[in-house]
Protein backbone atom coordinates (compact mmCIF):
# COMPACT_ATOMS: atom_id res chain seq x y z
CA UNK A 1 -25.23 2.49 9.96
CA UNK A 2 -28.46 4.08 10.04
CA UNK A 3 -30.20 6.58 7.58
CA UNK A 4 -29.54 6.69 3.48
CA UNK A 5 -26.18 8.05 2.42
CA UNK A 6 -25.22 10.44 -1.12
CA UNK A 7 -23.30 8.02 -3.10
CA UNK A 8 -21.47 7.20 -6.29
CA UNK A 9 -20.50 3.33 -7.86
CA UNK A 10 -16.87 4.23 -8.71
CA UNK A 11 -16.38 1.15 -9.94
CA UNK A 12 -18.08 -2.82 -10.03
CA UNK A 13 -16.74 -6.43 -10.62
CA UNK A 14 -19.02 -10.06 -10.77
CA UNK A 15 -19.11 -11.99 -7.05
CA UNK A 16 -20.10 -15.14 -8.18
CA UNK A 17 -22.95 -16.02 -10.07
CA UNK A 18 -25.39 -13.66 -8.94
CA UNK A 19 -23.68 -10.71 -6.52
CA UNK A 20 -21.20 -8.02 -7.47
CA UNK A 21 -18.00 -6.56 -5.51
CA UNK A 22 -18.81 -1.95 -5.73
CA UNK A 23 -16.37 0.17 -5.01
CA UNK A 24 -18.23 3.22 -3.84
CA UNK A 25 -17.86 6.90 -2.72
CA UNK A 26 -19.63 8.09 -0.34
CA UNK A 27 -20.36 11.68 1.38
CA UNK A 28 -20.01 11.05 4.95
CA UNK A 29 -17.89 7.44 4.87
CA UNK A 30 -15.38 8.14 1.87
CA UNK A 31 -14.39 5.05 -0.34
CA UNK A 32 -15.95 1.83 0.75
CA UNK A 33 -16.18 -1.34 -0.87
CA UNK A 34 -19.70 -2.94 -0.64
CA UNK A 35 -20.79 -6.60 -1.38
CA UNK A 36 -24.17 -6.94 -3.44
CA UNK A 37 -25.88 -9.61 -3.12
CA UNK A 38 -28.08 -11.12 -5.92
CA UNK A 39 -27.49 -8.01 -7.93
CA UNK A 40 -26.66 -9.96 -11.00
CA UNK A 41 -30.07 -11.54 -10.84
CA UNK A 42 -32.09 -11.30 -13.82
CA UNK A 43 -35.07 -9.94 -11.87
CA UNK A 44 -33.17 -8.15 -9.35
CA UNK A 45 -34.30 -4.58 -8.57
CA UNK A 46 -30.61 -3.09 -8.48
CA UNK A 47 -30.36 -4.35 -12.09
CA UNK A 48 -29.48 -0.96 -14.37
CA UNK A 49 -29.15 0.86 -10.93
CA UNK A 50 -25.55 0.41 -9.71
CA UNK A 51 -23.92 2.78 -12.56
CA UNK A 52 -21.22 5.21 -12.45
CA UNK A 53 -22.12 8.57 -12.19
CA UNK A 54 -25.45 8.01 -11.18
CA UNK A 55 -26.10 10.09 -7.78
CA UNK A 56 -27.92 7.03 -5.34
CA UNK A 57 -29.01 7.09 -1.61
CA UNK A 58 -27.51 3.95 -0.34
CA UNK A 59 -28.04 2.05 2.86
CA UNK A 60 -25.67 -0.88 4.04
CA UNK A 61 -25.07 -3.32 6.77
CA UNK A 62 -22.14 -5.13 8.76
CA UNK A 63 -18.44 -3.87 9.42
CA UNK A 64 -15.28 -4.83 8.40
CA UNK A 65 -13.67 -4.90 5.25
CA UNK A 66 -16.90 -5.96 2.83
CA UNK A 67 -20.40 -4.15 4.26
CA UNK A 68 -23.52 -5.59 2.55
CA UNK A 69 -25.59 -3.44 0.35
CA UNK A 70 -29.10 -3.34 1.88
CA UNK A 71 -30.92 -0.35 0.15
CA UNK A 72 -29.92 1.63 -3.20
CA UNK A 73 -32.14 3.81 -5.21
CA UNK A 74 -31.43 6.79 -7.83
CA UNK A 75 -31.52 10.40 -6.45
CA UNK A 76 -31.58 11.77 -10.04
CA UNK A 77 -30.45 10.18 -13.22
CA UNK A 78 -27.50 9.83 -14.88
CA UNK A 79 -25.49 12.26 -15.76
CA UNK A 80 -25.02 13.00 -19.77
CA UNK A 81 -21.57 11.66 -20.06
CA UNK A 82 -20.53 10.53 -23.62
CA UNK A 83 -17.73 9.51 -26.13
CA UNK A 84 -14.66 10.91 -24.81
CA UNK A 85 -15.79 12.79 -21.88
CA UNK A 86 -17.34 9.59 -20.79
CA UNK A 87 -13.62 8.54 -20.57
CA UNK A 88 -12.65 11.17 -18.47
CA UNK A 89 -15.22 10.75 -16.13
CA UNK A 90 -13.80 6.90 -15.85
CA UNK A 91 -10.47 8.45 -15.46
CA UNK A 92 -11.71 10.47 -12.76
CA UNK A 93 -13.23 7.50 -11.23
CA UNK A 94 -10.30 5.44 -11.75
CA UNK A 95 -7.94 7.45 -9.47
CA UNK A 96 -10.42 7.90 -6.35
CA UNK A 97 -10.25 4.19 -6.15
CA UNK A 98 -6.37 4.01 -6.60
CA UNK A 99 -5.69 6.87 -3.85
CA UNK A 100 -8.37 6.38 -1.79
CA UNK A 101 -7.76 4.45 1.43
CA UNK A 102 -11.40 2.94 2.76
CA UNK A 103 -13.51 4.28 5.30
CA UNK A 104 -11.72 8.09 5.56
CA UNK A 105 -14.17 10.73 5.00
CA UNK A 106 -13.78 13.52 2.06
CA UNK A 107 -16.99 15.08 2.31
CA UNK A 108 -15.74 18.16 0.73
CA UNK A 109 -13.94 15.90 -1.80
CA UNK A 110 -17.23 14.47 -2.54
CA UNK A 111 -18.90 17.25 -3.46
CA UNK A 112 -15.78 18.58 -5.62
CA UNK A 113 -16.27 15.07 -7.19
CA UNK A 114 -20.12 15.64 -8.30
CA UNK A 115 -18.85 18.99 -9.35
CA UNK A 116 -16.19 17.95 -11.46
CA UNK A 117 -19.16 14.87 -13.20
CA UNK A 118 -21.60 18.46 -13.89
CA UNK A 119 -18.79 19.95 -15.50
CA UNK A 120 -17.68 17.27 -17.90
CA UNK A 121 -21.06 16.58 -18.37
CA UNK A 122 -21.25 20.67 -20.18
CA UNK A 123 -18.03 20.59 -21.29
CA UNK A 124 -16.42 20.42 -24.79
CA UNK A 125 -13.15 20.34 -23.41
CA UNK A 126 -12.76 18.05 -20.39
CA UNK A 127 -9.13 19.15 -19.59
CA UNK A 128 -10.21 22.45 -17.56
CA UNK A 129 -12.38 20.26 -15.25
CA UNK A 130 -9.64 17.13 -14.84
CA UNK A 131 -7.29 19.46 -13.91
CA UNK A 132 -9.13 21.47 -11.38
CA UNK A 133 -10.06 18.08 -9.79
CA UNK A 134 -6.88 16.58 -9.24
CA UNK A 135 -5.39 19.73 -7.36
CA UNK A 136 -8.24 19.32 -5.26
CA UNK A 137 -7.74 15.80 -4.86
CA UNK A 138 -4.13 16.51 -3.67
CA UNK A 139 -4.93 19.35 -1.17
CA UNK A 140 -7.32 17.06 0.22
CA UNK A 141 -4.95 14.02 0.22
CA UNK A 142 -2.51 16.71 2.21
CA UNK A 143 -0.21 17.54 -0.91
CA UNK A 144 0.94 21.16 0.18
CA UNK A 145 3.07 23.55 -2.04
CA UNK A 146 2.76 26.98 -2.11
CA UNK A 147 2.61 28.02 -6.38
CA UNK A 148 2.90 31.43 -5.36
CA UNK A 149 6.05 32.23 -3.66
CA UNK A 150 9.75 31.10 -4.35
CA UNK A 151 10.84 28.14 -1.77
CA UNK A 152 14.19 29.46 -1.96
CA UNK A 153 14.10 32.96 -1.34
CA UNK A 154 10.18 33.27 -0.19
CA UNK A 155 9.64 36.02 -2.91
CA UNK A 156 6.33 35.96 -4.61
CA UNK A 157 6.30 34.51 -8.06
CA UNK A 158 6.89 37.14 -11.44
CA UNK A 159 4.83 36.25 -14.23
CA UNK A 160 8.16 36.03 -16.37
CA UNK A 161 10.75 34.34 -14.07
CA UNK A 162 11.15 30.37 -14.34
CA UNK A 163 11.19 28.13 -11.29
CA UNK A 164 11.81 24.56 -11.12
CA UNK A 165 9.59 22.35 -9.10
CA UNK A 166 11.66 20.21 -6.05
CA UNK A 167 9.62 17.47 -4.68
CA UNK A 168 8.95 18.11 -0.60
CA UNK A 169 10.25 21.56 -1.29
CA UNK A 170 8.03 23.70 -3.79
CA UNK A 171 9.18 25.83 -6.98
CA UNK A 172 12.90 27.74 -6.77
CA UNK A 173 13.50 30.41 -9.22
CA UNK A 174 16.18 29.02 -11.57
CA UNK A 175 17.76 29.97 -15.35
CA UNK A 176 17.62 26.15 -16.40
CA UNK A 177 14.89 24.53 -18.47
CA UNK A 178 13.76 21.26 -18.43
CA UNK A 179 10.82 19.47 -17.56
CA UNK A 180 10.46 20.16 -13.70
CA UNK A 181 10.36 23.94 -15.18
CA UNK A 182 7.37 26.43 -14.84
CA UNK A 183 6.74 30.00 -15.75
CA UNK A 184 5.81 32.17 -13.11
CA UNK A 185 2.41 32.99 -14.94
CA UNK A 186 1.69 29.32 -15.16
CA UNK A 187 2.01 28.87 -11.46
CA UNK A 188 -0.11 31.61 -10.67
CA UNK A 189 -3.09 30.04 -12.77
CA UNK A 190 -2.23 26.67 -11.24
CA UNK A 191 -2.97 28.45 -7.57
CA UNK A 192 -6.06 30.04 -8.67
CA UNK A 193 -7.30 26.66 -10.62
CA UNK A 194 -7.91 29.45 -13.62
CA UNK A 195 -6.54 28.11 -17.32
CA UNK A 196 -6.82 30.78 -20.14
CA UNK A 197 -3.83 29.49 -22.23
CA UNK A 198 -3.46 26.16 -23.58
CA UNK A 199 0.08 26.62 -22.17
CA UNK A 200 -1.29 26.99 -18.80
CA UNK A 201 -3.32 23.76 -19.36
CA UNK A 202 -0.36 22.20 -20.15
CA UNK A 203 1.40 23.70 -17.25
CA UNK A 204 -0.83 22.34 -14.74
CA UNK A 205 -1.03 18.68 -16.16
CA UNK A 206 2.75 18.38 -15.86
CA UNK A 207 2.63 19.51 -12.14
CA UNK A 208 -0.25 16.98 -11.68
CA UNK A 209 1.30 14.10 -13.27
CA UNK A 210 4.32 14.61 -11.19
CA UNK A 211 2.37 15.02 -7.88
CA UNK A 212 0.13 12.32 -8.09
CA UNK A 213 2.19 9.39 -8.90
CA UNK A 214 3.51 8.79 -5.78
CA UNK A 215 0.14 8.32 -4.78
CA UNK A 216 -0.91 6.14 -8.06
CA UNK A 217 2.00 3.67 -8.22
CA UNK A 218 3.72 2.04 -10.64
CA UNK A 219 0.81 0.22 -12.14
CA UNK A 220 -0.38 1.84 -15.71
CA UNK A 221 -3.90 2.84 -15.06
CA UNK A 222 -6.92 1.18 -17.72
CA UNK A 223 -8.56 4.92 -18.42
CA UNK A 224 -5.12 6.27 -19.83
CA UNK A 225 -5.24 3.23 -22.75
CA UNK A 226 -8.49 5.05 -24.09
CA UNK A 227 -7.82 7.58 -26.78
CA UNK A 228 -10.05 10.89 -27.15
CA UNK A 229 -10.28 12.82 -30.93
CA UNK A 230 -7.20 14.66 -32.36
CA UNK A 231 -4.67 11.50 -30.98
CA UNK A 232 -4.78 13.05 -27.65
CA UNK A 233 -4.46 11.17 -23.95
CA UNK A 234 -6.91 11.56 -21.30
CA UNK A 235 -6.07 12.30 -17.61
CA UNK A 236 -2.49 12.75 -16.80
């Protein structure tokens, strides 16, 4: 690899005594996992650098599945991230590492990621932001459904009518409630990533918790155990 790459740590483990195992998005190389050597030194330069949500230029050697960390350095500093939007962020960071596959490219993805850390890092609410991320993280993973027109009798969506949601198929106008159910309004702002109502919030962080666990597994993730004020969940 030559030149310095745009990256975030995502995430970082001990490597025996003195290295550490990073889990890192990058701009032009996606997901990679990098090896660190002596990183865990006391006087090692990288000490206090390799932090979430810090923006770094990174250089590394060597292929296969564990490149070696040769340069890092901070473009900027952290960003402001605390108390509960701190754990959002994680959350955030948490899924790119469970979805991601290594080495694919999501430049786009990557900058939707740095904006998604500039608006938690404004935001009072963080549930605007998480939600606008994730349905960009499934259009990029190649989730398509079309919010905006019935899959049943390809009729645009009324603001009023109900439509339940049929996985590989999209939303069919239908009299029956339950959980799979969505107003036609609520779609609409799910389409245009816009949430004015806490209804459509809510709206859109059903449809994303049903959408991306396929792609998350069966395996609880760490970021959901954290609680935020008011006895509220983070994520989906």
């Amino acid at each position: 690899m030559e030149g310095l790459q745009r990256c975030f740590v995502l995430h970082s483990r001990p490597y025996s005594e003195t290295s550490l195992i990073l889990d890192v998005f990058s701009e032009d190389h996606g997901r990679l996992t990098l090896l660190s050597k002596g990183a865990r030194r006391k006087r090692s330069n990288l000490k206090g650098t390799l932090q979430p949500f810090t923006p770094l230029f990174m250089k590394w050697s060597g292929k296969g599945a564990m490149p070696v960390l040769t340069h890092a350095e901070p473009i900027s500093i952290g960003l402001p991230l605390r108390s509960y939007i701190l754990y959002s962020a994680m959350y955030v960071n948490e899924i790119l590492v469970r979805v991601l596959g290594n080495h694919t490219p999501y430049p786009q993805l990557f900058l939707d990621y740095l904006n998604v850390l500039r608006e938690l890092a404004q935001a009072d609410n963080p549930e605007p932001a998480l939600r606008r991320f994730e349905l960009s993280l499934l259009h990029h993973l190649g989730y398509g459904i079309d919010f905006l027109h019935c899959a049943g009798s390809g009729l645009s969506v009324e603001d009023d009518m109900t439509y339940n949601y049929r996985e590989q198929q999209g939303f069919i106008a239908s009299m029956k409630i339950g959980l799979l159910t969505f107003r036609g309004n609520d779609l609409k702002a799910i389409a245009a990533r816009r949430f004015e109502t806490p209804e459509q919030l809510r709206a859109a962080k059903r449809f994303t918790r049903m959408a991306l666990k396929p792609y998350l597994g069966s395996k609880p993730l760490k970021s959901r155990e954290l609680f935020i004020p008011r006895g509220r969940r983070i994520g989906t």
